[in-house]
C-alpha atoms as a PDB file:
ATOM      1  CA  UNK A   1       0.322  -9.540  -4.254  1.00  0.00           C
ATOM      2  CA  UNK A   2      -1.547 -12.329  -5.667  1.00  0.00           C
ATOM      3  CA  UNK A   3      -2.124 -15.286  -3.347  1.00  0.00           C
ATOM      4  CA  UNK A   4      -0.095 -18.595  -4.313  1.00  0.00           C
ATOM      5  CA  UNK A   5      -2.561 -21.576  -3.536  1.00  0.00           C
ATOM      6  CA  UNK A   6      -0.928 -25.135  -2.499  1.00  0.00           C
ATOM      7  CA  UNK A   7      -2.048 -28.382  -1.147  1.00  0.00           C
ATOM      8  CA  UNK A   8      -0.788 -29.665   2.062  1.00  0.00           C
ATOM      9  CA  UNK A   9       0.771 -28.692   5.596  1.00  0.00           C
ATOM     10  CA  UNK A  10       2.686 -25.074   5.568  1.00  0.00           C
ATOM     11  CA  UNK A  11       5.484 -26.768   7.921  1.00  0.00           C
ATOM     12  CA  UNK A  12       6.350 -28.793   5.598  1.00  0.00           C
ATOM     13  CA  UNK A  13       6.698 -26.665   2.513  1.00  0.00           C
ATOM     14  CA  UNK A  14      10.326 -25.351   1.054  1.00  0.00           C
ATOM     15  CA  UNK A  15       9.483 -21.618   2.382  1.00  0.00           C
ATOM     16  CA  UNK A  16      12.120 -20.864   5.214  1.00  0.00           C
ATOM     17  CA  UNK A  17       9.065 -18.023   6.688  1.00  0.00           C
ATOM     18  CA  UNK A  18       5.626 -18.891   8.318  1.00  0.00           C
ATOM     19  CA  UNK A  19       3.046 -16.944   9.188  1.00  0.00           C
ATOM     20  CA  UNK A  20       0.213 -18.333  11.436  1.00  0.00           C
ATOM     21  CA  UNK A  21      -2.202 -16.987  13.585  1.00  0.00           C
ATOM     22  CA  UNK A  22      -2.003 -16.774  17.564  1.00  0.00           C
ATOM     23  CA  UNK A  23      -4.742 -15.687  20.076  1.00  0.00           C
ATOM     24  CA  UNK A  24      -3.199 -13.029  22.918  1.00  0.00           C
ATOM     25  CA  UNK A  25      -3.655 -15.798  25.946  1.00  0.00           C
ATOM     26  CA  UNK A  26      -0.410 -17.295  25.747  1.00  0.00           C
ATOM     27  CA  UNK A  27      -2.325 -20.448  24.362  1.00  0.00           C
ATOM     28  CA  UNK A  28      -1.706 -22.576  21.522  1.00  0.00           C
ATOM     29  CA  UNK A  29      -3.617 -25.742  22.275  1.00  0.00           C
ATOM     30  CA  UNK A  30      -4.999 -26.442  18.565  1.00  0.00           C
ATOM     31  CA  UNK A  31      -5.109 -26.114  15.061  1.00  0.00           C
ATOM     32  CA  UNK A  32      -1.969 -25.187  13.330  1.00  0.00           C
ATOM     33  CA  UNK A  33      -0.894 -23.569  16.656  1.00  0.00           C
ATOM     34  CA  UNK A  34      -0.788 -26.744  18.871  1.00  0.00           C
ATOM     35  CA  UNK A  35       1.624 -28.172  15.336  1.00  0.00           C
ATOM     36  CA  UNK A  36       3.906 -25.603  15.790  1.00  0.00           C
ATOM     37  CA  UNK A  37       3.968 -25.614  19.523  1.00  0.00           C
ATOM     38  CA  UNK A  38       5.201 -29.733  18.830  1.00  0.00           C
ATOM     39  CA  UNK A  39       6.913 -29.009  15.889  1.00  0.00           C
ATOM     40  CA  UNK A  40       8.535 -25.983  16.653  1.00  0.00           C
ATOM     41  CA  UNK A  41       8.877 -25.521  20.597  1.00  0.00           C
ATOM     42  CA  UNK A  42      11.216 -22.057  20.173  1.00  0.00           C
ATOM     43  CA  UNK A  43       8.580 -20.708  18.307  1.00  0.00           C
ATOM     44  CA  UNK A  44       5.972 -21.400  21.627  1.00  0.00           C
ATOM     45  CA  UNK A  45       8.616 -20.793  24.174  1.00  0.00           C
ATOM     46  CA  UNK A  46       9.366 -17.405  22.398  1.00  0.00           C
ATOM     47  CA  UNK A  47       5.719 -16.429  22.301  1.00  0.00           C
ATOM     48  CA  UNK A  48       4.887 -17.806  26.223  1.00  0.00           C
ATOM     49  CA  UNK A  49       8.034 -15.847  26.940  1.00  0.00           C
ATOM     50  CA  UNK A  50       6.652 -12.804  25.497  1.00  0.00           C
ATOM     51  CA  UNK A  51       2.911 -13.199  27.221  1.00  0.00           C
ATOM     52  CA  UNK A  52       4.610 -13.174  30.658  1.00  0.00           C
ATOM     53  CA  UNK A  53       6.685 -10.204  30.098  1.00  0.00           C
ATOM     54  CA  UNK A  54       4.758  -7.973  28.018  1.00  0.00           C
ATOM     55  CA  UNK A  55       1.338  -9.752  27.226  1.00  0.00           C
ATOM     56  CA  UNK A  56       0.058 -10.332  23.925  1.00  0.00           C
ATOM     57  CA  UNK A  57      -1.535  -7.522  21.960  1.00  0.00           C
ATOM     58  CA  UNK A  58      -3.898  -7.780  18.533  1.00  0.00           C
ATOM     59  CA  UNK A  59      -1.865  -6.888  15.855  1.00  0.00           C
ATOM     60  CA  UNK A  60       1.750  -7.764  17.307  1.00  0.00           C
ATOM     61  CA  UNK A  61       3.987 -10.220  15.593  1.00  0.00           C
ATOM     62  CA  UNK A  62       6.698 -12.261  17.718  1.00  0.00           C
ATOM     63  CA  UNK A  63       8.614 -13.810  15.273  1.00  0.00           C
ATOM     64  CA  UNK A  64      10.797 -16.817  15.839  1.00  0.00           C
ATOM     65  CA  UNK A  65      13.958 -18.160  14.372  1.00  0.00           C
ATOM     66  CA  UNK A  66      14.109 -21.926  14.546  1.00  0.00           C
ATOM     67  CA  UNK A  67      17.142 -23.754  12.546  1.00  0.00           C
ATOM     68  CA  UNK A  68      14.533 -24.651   9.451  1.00  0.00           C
ATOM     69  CA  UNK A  69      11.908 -22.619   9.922  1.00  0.00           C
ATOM     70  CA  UNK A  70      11.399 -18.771  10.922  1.00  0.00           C
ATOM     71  CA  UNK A  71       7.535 -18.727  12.434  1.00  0.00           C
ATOM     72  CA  UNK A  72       6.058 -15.558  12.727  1.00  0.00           C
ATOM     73  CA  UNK A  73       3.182 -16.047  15.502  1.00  0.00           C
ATOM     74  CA  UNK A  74       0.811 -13.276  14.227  1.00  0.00           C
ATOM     75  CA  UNK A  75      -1.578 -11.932  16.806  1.00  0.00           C
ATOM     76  CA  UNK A  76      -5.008 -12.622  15.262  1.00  0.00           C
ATOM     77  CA  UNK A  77      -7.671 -12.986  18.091  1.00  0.00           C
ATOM     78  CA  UNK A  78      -7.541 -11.746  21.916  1.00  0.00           C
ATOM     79  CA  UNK A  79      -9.275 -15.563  22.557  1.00  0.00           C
ATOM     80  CA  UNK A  80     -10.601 -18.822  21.606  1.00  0.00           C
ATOM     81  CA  UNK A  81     -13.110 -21.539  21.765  1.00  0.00           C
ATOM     82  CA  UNK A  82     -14.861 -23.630  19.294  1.00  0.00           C
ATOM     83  CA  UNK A  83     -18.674 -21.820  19.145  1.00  0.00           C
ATOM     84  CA  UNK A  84     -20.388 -22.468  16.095  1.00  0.00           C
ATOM     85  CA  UNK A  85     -20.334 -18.990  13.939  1.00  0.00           C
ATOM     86  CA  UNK A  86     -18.720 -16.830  16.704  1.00  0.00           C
ATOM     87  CA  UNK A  87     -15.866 -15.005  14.911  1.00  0.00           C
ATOM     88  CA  UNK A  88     -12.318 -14.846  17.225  1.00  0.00           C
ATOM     89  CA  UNK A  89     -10.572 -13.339  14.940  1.00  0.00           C
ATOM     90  CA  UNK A  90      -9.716  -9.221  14.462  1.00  0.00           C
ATOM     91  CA  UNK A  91      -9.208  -8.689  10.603  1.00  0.00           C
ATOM     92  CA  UNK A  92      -7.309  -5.573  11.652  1.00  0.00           C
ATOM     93  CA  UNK A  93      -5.300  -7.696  13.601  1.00  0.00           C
ATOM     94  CA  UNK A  94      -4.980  -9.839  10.686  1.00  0.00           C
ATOM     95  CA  UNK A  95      -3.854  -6.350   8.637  1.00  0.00           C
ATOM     96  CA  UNK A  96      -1.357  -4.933  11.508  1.00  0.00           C
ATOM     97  CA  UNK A  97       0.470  -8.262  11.454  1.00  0.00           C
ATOM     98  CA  UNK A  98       0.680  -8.379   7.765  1.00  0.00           C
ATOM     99  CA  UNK A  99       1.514  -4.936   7.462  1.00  0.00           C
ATOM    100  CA  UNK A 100       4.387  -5.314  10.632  1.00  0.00           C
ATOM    101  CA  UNK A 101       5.400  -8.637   8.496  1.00  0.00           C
ATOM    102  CA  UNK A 102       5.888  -6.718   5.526  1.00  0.00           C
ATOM    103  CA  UNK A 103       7.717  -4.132   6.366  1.00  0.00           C
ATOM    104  CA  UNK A 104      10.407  -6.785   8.324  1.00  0.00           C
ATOM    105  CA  UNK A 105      10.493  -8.606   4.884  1.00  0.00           C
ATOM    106  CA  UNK A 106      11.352  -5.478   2.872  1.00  0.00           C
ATOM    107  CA  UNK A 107      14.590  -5.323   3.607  1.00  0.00           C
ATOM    108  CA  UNK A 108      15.503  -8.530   2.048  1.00  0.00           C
ATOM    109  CA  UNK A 109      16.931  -8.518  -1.699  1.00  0.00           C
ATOM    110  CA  UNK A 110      15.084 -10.937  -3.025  1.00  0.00           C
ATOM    111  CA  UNK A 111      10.669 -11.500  -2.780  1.00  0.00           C
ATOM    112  CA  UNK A 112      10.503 -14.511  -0.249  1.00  0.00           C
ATOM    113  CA  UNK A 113       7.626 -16.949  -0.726  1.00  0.00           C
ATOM    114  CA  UNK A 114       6.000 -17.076   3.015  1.00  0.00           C
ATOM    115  CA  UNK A 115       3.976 -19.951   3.937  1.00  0.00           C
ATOM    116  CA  UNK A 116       0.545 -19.799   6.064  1.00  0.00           C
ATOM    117  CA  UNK A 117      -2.338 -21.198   6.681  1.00  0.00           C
ATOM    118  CA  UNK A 118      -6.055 -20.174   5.935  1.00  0.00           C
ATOM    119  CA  UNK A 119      -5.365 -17.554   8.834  1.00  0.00           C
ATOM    120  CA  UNK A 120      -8.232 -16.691  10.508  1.00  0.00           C
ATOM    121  CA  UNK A 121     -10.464 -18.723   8.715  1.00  0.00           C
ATOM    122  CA  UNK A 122     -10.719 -21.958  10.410  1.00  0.00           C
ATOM    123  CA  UNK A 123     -11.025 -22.471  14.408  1.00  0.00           C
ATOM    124  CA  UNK A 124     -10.593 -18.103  13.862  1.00  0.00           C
ATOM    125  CA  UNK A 125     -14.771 -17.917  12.371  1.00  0.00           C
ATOM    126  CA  UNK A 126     -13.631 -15.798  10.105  1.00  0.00           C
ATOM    127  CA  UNK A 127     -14.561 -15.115   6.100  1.00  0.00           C
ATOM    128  CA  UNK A 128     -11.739 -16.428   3.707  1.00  0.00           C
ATOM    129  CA  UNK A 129     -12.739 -13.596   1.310  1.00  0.00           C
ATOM    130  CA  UNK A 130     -12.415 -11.062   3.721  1.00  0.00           C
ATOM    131  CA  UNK A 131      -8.898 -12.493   4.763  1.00  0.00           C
ATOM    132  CA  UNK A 132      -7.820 -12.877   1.270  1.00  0.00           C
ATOM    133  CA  UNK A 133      -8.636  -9.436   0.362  1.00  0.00           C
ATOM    134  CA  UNK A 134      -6.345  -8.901   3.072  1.00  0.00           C
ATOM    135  CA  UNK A 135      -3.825 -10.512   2.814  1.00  0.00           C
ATOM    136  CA  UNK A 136      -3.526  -9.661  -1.311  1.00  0.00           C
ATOM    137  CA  UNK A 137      -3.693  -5.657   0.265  1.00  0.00           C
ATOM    138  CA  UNK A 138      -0.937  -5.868   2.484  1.00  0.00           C
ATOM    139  CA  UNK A 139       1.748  -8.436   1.074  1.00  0.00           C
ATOM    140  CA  UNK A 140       3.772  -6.316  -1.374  1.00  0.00           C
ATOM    141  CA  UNK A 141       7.475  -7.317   0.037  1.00  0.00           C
ATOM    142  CA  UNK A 142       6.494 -11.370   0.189  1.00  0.00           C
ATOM    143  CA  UNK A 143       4.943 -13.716  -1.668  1.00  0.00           C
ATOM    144  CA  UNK A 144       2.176 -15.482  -0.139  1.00  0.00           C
ATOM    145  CA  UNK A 145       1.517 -18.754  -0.057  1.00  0.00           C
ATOM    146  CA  UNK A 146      -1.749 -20.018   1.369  1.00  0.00           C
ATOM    147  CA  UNK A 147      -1.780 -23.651   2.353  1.00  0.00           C
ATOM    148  CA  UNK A 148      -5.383 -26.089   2.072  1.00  0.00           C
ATOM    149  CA  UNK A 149      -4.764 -28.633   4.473  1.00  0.00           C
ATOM    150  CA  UNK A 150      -6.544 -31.829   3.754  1.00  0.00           C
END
């Protein structure tokens, strides 16, 4: 599926699902992540809750149903930091979520519009054309909707 480009925050959009990447240390102290930790504190609680009684694995999705929003906290990168061209992020990981993602969508009747950011791409090191490849590969039961924060 063809990406939909917007400008702005993905929280704030009309799209009822968000996708947006997690690392696996029961973290989410920037980027996007720290917003919807704020923003959203279900969506962290449910994916802390998780880390302590399964850990966090690359690939898995823990998705979240807040009263706006449902957040799906993707599994992207085992860690973090801010090193200058060091990559975090697992494009498989990136794929496996999708692909998990997809499959939970496909039961719906209609093609929802799901909201992310550049996942992967930012504070994640990794190569937006890569991702987008990805991402256009694997959505085929959503719409998505890639948002340029500025």
């Amino acid at each position: 599926m063809n990406i939909v480009y917007k400008n702005g925050d993905c929280l704030k959009g009309d799209e009822r699902y968000v996708i947006h990447g997690c690392n696996a240390k029961g973290v989410m102290g920037s980027g996007i992540a720290k917003q919807i930790k704020e923003d959203f504190p279900k969506a962290f609680n449910d994916y802390v809750s998780h880390y302590k009684k399964h850990g966090l694995h690359l690939g898995e999705v823990i998705p979240s149903d807040n009263v706006s929003k449902i957040i799906f906290n993707a599994i992207t990168q085992q860690s973090y930091g801010r090193d200058v061209g060091k990559r975090y992020v697992s494009y498989d990981a990136i794929r496996d979520s999708l692909k998990w993602i997809n499959g939970y969508l496909s039961e719906m009747d209609d093609m929802p519009e799901v909201a992310m950011p550049q996942i992967g791409a930012g504070l994640g090191g990794g190569d937006w054309e890569i991702i987008s490849s990805i991402i256009e590969e694997e959505c085929t039961s959503f719409i998505p909707v890639v948002y340029i924060y500025e």
